[in-house]
N, C-alpha and C. Protein backbone atom coordinates (compact mmCIF):
# COMPACT_ATOMS: atom_id res chain seq x y z
N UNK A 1 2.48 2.80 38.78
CA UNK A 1 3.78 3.22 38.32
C UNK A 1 4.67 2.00 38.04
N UNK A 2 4.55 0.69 38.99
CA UNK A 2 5.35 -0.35 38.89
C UNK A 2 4.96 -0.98 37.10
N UNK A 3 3.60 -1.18 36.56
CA UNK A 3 3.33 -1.33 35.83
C UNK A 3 3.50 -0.91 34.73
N UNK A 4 3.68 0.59 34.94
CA UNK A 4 4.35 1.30 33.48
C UNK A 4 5.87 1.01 33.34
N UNK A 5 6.30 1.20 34.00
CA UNK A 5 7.87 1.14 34.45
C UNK A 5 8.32 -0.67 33.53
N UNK A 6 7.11 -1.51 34.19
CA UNK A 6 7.49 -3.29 33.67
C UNK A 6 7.63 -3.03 31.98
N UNK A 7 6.02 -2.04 31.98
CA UNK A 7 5.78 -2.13 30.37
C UNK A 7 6.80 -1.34 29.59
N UNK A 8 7.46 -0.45 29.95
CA UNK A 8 8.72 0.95 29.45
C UNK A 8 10.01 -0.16 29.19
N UNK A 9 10.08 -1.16 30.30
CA UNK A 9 11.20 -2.17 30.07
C UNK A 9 11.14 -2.84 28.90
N UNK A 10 9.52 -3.47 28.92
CA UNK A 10 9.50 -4.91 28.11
C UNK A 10 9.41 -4.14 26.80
N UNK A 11 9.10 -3.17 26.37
CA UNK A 11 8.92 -2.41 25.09
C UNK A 11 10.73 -2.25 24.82
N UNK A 12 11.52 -1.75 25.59
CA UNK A 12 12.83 -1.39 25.19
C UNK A 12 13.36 -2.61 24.96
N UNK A 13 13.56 -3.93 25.46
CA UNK A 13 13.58 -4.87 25.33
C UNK A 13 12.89 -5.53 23.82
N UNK A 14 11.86 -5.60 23.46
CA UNK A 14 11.35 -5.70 22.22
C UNK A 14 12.17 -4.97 21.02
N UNK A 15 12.40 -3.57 21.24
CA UNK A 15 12.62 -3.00 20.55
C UNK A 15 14.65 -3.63 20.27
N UNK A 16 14.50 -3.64 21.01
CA UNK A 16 16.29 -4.41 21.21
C UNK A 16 16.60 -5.24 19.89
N UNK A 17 16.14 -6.38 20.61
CA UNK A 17 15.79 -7.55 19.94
C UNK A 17 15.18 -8.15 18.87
N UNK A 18 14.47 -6.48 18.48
CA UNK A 18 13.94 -6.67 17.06
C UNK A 18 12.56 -7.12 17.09
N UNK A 19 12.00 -7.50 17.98
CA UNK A 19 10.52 -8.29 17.82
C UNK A 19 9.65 -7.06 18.09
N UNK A 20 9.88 -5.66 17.76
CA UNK A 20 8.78 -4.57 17.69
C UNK A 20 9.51 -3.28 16.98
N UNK A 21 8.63 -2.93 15.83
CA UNK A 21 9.52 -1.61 15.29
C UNK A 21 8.04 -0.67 15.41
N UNK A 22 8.31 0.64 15.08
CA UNK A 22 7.47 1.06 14.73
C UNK A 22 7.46 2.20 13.14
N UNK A 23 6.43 2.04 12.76
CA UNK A 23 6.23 2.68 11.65
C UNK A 23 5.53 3.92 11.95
N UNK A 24 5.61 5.45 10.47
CA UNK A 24 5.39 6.29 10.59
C UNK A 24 4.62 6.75 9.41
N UNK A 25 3.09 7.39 9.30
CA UNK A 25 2.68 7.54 7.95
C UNK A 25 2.35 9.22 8.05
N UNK A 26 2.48 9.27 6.58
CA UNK A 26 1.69 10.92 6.60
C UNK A 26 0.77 10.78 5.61
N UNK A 27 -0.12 11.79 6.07
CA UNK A 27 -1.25 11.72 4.49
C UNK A 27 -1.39 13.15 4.92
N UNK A 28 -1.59 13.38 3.27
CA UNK A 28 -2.05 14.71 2.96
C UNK A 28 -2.93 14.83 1.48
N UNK A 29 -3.60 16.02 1.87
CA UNK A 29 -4.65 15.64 0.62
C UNK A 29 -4.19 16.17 -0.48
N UNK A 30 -4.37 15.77 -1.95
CA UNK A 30 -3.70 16.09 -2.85
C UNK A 30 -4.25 16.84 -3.75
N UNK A 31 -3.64 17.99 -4.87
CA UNK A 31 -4.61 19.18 -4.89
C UNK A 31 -4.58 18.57 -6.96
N UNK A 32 -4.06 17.67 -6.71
CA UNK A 32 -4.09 16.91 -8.37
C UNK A 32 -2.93 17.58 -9.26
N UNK A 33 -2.13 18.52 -8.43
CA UNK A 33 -0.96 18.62 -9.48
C UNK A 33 0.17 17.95 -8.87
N UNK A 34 1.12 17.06 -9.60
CA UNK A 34 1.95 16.39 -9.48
C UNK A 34 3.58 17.34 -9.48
N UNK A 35 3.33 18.56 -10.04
CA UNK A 35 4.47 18.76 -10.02
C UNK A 35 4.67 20.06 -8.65
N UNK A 36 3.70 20.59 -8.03
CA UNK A 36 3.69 21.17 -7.29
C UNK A 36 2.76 20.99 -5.90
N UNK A 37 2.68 22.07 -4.77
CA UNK A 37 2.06 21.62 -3.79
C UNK A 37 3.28 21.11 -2.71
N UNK A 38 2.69 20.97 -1.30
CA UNK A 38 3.44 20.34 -0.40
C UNK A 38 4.31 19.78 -0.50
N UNK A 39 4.02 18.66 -0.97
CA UNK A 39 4.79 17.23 -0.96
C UNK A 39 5.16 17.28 -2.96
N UNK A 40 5.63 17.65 -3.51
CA UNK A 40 6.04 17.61 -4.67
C UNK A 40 6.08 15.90 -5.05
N UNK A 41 5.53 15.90 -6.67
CA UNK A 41 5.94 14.31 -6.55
C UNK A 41 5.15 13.38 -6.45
N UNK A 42 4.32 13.79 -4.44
CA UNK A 42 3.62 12.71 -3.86
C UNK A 42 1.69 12.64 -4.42
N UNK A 43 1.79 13.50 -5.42
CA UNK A 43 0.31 13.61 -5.72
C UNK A 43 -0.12 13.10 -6.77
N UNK A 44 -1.44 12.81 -7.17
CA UNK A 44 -1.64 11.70 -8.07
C UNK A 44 -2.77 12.85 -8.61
N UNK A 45 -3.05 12.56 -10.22
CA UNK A 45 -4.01 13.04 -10.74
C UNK A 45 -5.06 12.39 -10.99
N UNK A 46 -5.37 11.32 -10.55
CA UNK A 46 -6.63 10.05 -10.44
C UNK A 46 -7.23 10.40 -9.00
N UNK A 47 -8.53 10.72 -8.68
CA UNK A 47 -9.16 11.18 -7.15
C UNK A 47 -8.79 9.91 -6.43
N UNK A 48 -9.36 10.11 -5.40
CA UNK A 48 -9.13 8.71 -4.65
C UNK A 48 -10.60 7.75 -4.26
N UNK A 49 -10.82 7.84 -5.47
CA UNK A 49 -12.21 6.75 -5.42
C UNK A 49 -12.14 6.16 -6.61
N UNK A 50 -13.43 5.56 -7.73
CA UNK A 50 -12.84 4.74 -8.41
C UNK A 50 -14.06 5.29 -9.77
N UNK A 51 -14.61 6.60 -8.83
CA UNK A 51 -15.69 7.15 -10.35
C UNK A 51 -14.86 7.23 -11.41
N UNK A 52 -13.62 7.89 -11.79
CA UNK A 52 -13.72 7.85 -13.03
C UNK A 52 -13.48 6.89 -13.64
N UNK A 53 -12.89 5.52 -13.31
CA UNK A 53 -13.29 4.30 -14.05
C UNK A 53 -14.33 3.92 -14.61
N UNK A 54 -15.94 4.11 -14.03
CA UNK A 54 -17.17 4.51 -14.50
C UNK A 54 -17.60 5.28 -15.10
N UNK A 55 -17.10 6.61 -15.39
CA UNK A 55 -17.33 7.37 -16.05
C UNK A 55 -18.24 7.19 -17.15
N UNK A 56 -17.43 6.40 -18.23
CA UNK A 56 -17.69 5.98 -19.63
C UNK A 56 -18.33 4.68 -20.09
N UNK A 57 -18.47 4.17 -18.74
CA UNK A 57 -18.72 2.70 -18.32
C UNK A 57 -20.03 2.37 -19.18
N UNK A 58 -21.34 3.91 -18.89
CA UNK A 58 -22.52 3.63 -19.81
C UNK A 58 -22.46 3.79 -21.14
N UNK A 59 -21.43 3.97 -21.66
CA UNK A 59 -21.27 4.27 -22.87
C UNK A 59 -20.94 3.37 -23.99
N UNK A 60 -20.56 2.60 -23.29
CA UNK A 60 -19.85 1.49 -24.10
C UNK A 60 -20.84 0.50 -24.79
């Protein structure tokens, strides 16, 4: 308990002083329409890998 209690200090302390923030992410999967869905906006119509750059790649 003494130990959590040191570490609960030295974190509020950090956080004080600026030498610790913390960050917050969300992910959600995207259904490829940009104008609708969850997160409006946050969706991209490119998958999230890099096939269709290849796609056409043998073609050329």
């Amino acid at each position: 308990m003494r130990a959590y209690r040191l570490y609960l200090a030295g974190s509020a302390m950090g956080f004080e002083r600026g030498w610790m923030s913390l960050h917050q992410m969300l992910a959600a999967r995207p259904d490829g329409d940009p104008a609708g869905g969850a997160l409006a906006g946050a969706q991209s119509a490119y998958p999230f890998n890099r096939a269709y750059m290849y796609a056409n790649a043998s073609d050329a």
